[in-house]
C-alpha atoms as a PDB file:
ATOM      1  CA  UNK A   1     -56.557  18.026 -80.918  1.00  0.00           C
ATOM      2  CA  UNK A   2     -54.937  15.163 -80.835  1.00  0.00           C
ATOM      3  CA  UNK A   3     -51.701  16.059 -82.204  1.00  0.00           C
ATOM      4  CA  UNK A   4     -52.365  18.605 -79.315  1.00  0.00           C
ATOM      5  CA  UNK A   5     -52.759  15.831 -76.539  1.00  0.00           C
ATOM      6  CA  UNK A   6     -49.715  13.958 -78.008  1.00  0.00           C
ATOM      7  CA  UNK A   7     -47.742  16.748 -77.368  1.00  0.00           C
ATOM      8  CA  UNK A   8     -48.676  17.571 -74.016  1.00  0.00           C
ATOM      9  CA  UNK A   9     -48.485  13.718 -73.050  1.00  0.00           C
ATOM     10  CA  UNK A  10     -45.340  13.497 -74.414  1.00  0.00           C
ATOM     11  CA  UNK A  11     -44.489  16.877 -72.893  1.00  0.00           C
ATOM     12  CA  UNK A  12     -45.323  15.373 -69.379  1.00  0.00           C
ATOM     13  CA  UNK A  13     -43.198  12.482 -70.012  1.00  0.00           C
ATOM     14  CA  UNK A  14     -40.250  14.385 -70.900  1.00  0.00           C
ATOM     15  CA  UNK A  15     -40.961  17.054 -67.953  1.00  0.00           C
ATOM     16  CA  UNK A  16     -41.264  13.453 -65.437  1.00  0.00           C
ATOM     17  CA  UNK A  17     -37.592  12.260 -67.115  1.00  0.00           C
ATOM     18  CA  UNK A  18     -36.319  15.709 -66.973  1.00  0.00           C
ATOM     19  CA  UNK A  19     -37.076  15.652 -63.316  1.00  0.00           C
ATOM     20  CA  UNK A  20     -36.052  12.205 -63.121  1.00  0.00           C
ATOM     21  CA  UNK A  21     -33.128  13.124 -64.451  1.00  0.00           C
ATOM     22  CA  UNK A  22     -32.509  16.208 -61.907  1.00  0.00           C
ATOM     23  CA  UNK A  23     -32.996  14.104 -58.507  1.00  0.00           C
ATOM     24  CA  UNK A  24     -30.106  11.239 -60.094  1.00  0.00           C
ATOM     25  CA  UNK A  25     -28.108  14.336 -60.827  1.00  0.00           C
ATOM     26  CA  UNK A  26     -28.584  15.937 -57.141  1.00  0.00           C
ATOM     27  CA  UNK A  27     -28.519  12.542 -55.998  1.00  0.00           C
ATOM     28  CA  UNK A  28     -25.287  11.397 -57.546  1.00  0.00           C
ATOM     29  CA  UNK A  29     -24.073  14.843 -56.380  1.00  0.00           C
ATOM     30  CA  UNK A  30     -24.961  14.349 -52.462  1.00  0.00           C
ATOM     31  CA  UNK A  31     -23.242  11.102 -52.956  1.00  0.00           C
ATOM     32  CA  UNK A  32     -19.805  12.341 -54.004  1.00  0.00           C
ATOM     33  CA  UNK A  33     -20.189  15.242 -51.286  1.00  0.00           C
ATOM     34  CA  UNK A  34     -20.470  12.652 -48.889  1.00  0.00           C
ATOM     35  CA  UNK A  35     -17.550  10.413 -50.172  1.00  0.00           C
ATOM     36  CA  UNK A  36     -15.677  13.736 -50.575  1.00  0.00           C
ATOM     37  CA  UNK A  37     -15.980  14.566 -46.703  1.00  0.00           C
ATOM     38  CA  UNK A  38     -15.912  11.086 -45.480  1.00  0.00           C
ATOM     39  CA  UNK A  39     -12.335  10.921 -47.208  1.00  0.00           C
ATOM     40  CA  UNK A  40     -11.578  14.031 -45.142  1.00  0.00           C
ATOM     41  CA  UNK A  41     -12.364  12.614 -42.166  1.00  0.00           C
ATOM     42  CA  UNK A  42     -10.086   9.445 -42.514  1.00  0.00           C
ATOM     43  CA  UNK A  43      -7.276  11.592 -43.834  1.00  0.00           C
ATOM     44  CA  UNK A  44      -7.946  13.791 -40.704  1.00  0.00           C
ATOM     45  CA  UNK A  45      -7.955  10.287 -38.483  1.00  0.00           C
ATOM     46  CA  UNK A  46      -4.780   9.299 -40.320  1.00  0.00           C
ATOM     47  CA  UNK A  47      -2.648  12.802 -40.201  1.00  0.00           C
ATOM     48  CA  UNK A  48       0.632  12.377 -38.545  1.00  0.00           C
ATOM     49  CA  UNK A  49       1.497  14.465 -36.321  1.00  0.00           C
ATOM     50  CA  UNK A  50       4.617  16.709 -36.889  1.00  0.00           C
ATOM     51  CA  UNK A  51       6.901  19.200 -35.301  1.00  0.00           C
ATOM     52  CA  UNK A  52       9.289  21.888 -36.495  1.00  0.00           C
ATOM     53  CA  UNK A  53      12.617  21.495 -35.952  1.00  0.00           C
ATOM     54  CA  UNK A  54      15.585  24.556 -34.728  1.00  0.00           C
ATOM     55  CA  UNK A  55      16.156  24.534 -38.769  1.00  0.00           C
ATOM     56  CA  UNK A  56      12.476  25.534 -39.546  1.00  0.00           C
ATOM     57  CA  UNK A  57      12.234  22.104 -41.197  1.00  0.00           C
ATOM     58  CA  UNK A  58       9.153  19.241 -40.334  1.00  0.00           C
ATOM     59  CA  UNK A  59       9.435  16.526 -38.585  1.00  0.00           C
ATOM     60  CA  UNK A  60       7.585  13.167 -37.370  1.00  0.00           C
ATOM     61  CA  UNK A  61       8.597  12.407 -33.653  1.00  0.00           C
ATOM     62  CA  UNK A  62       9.725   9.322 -33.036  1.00  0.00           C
ATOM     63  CA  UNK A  63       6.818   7.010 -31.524  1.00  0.00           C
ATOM     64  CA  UNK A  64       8.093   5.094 -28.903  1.00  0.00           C
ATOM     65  CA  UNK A  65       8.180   1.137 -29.604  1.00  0.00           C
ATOM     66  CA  UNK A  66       6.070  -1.309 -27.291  1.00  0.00           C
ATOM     67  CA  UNK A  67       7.716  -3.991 -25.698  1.00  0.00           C
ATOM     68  CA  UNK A  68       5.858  -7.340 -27.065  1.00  0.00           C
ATOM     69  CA  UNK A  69       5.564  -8.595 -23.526  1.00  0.00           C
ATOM     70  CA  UNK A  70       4.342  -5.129 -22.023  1.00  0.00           C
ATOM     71  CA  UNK A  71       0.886  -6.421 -21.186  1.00  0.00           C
ATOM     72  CA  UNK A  72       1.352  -9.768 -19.641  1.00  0.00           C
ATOM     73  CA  UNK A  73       4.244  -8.406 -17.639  1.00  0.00           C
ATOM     74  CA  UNK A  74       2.483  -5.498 -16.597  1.00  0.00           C
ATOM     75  CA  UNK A  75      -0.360  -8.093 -15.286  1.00  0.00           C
ATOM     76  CA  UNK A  76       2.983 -10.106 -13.545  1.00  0.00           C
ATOM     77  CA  UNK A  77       3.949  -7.323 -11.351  1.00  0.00           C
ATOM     78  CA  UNK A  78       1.330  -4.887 -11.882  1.00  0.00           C
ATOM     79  CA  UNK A  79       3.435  -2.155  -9.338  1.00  0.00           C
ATOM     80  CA  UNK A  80       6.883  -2.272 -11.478  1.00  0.00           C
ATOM     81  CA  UNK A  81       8.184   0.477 -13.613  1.00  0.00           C
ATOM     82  CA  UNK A  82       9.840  -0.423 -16.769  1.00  0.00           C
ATOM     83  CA  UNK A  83      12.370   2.593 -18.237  1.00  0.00           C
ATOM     84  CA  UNK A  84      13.754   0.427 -20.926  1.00  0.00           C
ATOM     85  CA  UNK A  85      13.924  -3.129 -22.647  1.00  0.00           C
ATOM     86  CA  UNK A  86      16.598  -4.479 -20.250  1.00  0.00           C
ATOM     87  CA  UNK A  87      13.790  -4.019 -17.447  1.00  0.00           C
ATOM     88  CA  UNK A  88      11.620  -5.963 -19.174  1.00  0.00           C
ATOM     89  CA  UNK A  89      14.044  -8.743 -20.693  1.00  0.00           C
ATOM     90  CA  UNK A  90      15.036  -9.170 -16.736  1.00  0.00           C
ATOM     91  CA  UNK A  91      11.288  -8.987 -15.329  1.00  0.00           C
ATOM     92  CA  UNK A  92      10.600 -11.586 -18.169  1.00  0.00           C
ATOM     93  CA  UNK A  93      13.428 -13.963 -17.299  1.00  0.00           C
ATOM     94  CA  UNK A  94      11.757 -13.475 -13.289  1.00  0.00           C
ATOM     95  CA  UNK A  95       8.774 -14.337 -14.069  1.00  0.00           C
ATOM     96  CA  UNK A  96       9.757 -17.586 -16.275  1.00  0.00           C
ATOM     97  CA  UNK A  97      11.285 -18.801 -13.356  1.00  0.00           C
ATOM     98  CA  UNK A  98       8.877 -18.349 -10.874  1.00  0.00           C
ATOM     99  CA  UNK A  99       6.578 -20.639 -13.725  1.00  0.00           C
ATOM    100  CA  UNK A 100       9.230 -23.405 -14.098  1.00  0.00           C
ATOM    101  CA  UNK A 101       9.548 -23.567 -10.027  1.00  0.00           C
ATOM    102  CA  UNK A 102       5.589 -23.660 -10.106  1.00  0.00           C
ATOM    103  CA  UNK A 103       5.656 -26.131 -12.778  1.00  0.00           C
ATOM    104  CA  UNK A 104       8.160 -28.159 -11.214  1.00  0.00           C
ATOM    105  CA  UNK A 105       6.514 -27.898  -7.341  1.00  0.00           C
ATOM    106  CA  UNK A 106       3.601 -28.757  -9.497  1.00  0.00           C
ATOM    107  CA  UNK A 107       4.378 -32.461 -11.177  1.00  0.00           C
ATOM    108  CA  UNK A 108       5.996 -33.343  -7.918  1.00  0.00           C
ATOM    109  CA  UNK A 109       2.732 -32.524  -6.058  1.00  0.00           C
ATOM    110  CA  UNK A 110       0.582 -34.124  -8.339  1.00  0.00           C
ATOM    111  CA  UNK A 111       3.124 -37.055  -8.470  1.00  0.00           C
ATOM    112  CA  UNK A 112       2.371 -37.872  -4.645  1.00  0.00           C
ATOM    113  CA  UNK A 113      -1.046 -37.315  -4.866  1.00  0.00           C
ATOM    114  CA  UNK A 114      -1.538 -39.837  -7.865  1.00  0.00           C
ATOM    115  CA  UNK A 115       0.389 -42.201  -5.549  1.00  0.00           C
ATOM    116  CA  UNK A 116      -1.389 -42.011  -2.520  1.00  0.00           C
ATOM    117  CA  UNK A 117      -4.612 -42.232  -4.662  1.00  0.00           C
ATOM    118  CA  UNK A 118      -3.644 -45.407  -6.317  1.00  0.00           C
ATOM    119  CA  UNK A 119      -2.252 -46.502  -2.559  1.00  0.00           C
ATOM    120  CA  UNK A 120      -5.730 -45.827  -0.787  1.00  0.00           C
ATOM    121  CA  UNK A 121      -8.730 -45.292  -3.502  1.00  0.00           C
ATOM    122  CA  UNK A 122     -10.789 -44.052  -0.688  1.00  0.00           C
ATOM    123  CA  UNK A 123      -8.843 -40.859  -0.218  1.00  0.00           C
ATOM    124  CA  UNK A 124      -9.481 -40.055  -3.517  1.00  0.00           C
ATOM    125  CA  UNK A 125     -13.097 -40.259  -3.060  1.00  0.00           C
ATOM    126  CA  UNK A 126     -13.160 -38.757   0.247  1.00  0.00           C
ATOM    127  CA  UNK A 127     -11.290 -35.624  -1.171  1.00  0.00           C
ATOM    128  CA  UNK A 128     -13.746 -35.766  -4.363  1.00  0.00           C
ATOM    129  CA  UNK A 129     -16.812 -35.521  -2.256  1.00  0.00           C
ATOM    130  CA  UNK A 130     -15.407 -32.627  -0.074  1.00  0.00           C
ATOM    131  CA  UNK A 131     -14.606 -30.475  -3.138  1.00  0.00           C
ATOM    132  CA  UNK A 132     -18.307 -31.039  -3.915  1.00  0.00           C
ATOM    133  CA  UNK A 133     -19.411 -29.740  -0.938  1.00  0.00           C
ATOM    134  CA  UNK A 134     -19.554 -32.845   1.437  1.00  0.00           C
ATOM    135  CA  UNK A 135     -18.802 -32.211   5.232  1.00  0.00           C
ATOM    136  CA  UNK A 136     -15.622 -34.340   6.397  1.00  0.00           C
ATOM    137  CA  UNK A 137     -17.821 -36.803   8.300  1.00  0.00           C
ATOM    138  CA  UNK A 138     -20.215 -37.010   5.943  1.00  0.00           C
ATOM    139  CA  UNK A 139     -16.979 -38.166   3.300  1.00  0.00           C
ATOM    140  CA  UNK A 140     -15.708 -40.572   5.782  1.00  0.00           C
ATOM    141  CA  UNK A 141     -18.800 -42.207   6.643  1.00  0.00           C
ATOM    142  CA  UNK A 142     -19.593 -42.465   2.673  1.00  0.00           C
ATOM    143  CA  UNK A 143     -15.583 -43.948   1.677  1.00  0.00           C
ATOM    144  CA  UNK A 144     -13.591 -44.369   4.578  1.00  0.00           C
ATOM    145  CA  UNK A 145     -12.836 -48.273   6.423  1.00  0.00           C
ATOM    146  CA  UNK A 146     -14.243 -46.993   9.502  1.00  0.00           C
ATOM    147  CA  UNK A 147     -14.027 -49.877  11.345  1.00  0.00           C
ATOM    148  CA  UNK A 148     -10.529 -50.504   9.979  1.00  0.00           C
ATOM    149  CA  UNK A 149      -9.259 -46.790  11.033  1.00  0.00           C
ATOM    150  CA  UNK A 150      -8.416 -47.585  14.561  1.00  0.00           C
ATOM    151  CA  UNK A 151      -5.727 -49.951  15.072  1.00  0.00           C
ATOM    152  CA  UNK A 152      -5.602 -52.688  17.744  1.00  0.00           C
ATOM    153  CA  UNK A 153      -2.852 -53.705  20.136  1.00  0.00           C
ATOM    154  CA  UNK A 154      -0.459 -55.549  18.594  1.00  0.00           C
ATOM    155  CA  UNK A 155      -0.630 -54.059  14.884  1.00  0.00           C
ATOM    156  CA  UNK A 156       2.377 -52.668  13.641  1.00  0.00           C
ATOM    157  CA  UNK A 157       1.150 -48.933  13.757  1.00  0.00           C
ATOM    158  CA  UNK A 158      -0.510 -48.591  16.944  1.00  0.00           C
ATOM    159  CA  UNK A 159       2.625 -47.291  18.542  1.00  0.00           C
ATOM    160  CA  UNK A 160       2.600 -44.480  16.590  1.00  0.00           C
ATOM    161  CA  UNK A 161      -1.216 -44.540  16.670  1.00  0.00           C
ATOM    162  CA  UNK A 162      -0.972 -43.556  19.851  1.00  0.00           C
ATOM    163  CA  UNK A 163       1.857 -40.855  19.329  1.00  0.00           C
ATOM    164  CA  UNK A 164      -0.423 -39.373  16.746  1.00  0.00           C
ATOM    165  CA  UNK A 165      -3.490 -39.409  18.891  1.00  0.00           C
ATOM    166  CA  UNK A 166      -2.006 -37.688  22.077  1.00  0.00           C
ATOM    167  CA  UNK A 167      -0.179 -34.969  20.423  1.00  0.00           C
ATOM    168  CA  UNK A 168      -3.625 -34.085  18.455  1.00  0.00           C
ATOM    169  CA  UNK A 169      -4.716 -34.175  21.722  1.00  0.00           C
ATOM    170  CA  UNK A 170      -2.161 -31.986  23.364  1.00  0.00           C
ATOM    171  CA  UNK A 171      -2.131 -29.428  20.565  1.00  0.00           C
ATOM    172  CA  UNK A 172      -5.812 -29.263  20.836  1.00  0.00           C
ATOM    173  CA  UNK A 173      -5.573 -28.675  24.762  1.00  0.00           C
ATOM    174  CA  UNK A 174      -3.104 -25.450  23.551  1.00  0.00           C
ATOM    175  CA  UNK A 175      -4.798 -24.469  21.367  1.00  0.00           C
ATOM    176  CA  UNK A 176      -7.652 -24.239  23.910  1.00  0.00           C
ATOM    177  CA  UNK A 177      -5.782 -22.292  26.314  1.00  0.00           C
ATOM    178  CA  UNK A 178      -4.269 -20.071  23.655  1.00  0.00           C
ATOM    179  CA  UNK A 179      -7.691 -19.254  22.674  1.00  0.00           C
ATOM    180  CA  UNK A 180      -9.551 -18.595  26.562  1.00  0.00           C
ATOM    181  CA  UNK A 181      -5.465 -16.267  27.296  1.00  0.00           C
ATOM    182  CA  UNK A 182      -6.288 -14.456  24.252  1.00  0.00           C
ATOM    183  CA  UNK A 183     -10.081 -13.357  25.163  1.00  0.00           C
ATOM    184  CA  UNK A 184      -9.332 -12.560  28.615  1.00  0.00           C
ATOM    185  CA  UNK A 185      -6.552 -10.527  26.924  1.00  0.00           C
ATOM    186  CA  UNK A 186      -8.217  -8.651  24.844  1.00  0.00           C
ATOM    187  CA  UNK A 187     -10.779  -7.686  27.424  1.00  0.00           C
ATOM    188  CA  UNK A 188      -7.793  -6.527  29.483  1.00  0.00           C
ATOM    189  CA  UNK A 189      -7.131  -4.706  26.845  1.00  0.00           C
ATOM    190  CA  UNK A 190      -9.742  -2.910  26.464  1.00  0.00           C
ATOM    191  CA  UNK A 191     -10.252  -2.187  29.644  1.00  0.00           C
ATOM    192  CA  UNK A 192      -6.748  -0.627  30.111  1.00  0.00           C
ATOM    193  CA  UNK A 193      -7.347   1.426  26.373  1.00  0.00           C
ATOM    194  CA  UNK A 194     -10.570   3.269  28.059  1.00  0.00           C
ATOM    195  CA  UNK A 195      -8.556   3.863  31.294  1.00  0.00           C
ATOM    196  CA  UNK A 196      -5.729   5.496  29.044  1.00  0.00           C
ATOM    197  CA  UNK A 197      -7.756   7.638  26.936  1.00  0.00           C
ATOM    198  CA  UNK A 198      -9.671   8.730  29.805  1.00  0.00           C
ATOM    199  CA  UNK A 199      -6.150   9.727  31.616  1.00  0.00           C
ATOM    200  CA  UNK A 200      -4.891  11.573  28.408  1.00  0.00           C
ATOM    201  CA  UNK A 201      -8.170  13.442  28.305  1.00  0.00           C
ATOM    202  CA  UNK A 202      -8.373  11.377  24.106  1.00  0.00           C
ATOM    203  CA  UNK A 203     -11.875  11.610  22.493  1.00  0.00           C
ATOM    204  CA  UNK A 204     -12.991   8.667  20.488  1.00  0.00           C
ATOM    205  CA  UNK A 205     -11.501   9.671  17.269  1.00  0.00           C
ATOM    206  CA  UNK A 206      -8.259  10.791  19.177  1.00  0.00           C
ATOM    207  CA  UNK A 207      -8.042   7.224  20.797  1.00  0.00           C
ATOM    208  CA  UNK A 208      -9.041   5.536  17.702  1.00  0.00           C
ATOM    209  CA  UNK A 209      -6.333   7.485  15.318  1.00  0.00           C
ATOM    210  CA  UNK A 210      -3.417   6.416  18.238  1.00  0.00           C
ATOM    211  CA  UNK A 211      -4.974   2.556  18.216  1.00  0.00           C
ATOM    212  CA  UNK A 212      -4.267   2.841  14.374  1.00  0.00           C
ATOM    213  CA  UNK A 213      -0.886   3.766  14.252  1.00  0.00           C
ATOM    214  CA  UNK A 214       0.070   1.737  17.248  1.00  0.00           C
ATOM    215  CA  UNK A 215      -1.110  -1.591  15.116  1.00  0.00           C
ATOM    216  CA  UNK A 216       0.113  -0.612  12.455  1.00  0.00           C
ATOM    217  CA  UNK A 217       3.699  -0.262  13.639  1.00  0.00           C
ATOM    218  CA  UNK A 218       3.369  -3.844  15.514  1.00  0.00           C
ATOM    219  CA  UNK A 219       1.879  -5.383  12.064  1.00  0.00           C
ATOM    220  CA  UNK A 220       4.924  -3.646  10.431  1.00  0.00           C
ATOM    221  CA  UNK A 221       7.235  -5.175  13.279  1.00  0.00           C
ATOM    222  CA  UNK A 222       5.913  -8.376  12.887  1.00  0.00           C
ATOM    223  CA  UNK A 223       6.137  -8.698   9.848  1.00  0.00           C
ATOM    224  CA  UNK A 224       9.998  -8.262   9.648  1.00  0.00           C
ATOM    225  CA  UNK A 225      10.060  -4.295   8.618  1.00  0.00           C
ATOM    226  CA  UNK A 226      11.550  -2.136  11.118  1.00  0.00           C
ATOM    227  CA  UNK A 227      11.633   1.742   9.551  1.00  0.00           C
ATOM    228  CA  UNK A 228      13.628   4.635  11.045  1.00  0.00           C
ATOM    229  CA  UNK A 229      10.508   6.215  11.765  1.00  0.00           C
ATOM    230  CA  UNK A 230       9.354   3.380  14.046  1.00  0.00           C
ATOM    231  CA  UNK A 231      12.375   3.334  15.817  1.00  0.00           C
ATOM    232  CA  UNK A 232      12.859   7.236  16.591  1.00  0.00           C
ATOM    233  CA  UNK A 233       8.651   7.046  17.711  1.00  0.00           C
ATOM    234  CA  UNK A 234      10.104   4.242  20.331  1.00  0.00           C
ATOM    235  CA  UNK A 235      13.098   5.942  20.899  1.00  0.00           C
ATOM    236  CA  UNK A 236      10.989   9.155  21.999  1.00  0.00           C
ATOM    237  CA  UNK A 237       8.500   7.245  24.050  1.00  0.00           C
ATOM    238  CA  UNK A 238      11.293   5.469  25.822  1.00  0.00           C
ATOM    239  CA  UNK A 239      13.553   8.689  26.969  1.00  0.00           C
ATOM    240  CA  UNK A 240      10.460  10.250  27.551  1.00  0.00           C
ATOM    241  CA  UNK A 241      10.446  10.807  31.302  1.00  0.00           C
ATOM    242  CA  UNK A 242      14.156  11.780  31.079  1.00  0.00           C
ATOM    243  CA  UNK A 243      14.600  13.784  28.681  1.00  0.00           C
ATOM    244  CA  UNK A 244      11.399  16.011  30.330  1.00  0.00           C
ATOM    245  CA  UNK A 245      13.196  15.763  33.569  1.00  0.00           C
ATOM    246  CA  UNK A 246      16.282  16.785  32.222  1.00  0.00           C
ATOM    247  CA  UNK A 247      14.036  19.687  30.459  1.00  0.00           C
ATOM    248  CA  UNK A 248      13.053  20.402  34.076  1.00  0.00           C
ATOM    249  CA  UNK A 249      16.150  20.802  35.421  1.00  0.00           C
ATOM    250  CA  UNK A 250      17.908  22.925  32.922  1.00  0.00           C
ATOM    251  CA  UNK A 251      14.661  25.422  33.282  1.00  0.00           C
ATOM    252  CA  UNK A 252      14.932  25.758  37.359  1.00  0.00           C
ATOM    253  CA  UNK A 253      19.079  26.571  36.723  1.00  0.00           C
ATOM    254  CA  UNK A 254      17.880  29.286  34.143  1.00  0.00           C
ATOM    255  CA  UNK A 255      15.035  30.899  36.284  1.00  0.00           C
ATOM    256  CA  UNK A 256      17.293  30.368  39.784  1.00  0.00           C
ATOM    257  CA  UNK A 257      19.807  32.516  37.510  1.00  0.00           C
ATOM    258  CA  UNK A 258      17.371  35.030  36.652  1.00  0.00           C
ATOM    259  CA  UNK A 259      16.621  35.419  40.166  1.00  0.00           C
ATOM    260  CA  UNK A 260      19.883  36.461  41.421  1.00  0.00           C
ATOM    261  CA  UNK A 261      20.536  38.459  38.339  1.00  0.00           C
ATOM    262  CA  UNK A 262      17.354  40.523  39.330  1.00  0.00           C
ATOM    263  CA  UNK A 263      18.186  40.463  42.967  1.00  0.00           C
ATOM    264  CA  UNK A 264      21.598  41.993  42.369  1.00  0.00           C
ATOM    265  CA  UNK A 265      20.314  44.534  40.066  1.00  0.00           C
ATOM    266  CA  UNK A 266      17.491  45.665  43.097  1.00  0.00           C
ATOM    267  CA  UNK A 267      20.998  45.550  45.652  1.00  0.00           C
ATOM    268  CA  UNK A 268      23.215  47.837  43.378  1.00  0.00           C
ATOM    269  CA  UNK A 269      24.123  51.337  45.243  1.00  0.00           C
ATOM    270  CA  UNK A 270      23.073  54.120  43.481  1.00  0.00           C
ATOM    271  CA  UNK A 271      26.673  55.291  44.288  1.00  0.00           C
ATOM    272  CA  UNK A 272      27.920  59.060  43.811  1.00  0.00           C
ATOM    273  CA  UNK A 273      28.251  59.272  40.178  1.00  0.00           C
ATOM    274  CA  UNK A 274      32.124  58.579  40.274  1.00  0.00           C
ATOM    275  CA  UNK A 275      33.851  55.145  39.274  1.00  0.00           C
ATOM    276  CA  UNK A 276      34.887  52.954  41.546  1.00  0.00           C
ATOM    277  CA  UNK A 277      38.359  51.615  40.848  1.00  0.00           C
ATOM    278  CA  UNK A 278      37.878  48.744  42.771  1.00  0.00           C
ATOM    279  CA  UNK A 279      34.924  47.535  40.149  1.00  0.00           C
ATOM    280  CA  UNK A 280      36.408  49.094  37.204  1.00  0.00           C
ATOM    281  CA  UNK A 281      36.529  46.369  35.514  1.00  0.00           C
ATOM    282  CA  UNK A 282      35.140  42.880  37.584  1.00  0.00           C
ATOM    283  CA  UNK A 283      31.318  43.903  37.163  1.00  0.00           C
ATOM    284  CA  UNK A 284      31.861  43.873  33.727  1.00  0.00           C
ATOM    285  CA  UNK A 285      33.175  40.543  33.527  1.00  0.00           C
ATOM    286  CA  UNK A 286      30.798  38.759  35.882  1.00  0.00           C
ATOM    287  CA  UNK A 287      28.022  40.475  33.586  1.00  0.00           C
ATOM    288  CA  UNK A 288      29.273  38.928  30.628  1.00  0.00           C
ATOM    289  CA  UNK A 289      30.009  35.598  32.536  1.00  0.00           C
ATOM    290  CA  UNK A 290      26.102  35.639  33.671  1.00  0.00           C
ATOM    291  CA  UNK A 291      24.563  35.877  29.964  1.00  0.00           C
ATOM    292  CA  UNK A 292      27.252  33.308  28.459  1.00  0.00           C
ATOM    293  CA  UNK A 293      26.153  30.995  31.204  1.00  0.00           C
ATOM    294  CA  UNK A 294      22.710  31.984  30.572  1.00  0.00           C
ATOM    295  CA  UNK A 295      22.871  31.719  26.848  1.00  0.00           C
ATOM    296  CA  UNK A 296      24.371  28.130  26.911  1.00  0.00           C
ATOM    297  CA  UNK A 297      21.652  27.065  29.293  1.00  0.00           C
ATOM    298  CA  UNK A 298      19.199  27.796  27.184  1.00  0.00           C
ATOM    299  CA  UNK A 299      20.763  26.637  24.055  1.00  0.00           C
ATOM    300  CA  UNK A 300      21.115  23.391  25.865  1.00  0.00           C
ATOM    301  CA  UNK A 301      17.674  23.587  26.607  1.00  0.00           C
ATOM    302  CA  UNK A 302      16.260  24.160  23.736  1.00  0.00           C
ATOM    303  CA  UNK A 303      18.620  21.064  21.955  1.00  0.00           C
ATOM    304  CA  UNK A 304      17.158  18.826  24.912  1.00  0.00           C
ATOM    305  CA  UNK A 305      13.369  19.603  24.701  1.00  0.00           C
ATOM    306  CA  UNK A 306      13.392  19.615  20.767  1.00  0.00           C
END
């Protein structure tokens, strides 16, 4: 018996390594399989892409090589195209001098301001203390010589004291009037805009679309950029009245003609069938003279109005 329970102990133990044995085996398998397809997948990552040539043969396009400075010129002037590296060599050599003129606008700048600090410490602070978030009375009051800001009769800037202190004054007064002349015409304005659309029979959006493109040609104008486009709308508005009166005018010679061509049709004798050698051949012409003159009115017409 107990030869019997040795074997069947032992029997376990070998059936528990035997097992043991099986799950390292599928284990160690299930690893590999998953080294085996993660391998595919970088390989996949990694292909290069080819193409066939005319000759049937394979080959690797050519990538097309990155400028080094791509990114922080593409940041510089963010709305320029770049077709090759001369474009960017000259968009680089642009933009280093627009950072040596900064640079250089820059020292001199900060060259004055150092002065004018070490000239009146007081500035310094007053500036200081409005960056923080101090009013500009609230600055002067805190750093400023009030009592030494005005100068007296008799001290060597109160000439120009004065000066300074009536053209403040003056441009103030302008400034003023520039303001009250703007707001009553704006109000004008207005007023004459609702009068307008009202006239041209214009909805709101109608009236609002015209407004639009109306300020946006002045902002254009103002700016410096006149377009062909602005200048054939003006044209057009300008000629306007003309040209329709001109329209007019060339219509009433073409219906005044139709009349009489009609009329002289209604007033032709029926006649007895027989030619008359006296018309042989003078109806004919004045026909043909009627729808040439005809013809050209309208064609004239038609160039005019269009």
């Amino acid at each position: 018996m107990s030869d019997g329970g040795g074997s069947a102990s032992s029997g376990a133990a070998g059936g528990a390594a035997a097992a043991g044995a099986a799950s390292d085996g599928a284990g160690a398998a299930a690893q590999a399989s998953g080294q085996v397809a993660a391998q595919a997948a970088d390989n996949k990552g990694t292909e290069t892409e080819t193409i066939t040539g005319d000759d049937g043969e394979k080959k690797t396009p050519d990538t097309p090589k990155k400028h080094r400075y791509a990114d922080r010129l593409s940041k510089a002037f963010p709305d320029r195209q770049y077709a090759s590296d001369e474009d960017y060599d000259k968009a680089m050599d642009e933009h280093l001098d627009r950072l040596e003129g900064y640079e250089k606008r820059g020292t001199v700048a900060n060259q004055n301001l150092i002065s004018l600090f070490e000239a009146e410490p007081w500035v310094g602070h007053l500036v200081r203390d409005m960056i923080a978030g101090a009013s500009g009375r609230i600055a002067l009051a805190r750093h400023a010589p009030i009592d030494d800001l005005t100068p007296q009769s008799g001290d060597p800037d109160y000439a120009e004291w004065e000066k300074a202190k009536k053209e403040r004054a003056d441009k103030s007064a302008n400034n003023k009037k520039f303001e009250d002349e703007y707001a009553a015409n704006l109000e004008l304005s207005q007023a004459q805009v609702t009068e307008f659309a009202k006239e041209n029979n214009l909805t709101d959006e109608q009236a609002q679309e015209f407004l639009e493109k109306f300020d946006n040609m002045l902002a254009e104008i103002h700016s410096g950029k006149i377009t062909k486009e602005t200048l054939a709308y003006i044209r057009k508005a300008h000629n306007y009245d003309k040209d329709l009166e001109a329209a007019r005018g060339i219509g009433a010679i073409a219906d005044k003609n139709k009349q009489i061509t009609a009329k002289n049709a209604e007033e032709k004798p029926a006649g007895d069938g027989l030619p008359r050698v006296s018309s042989s051949s003078t109806p004919a012409a004045n026909t043909q003279d009627e729808n040439y003159m005809g013809e050209l009115i309208g064609r004239i017409g038609r160039k005019q109005v269009l």
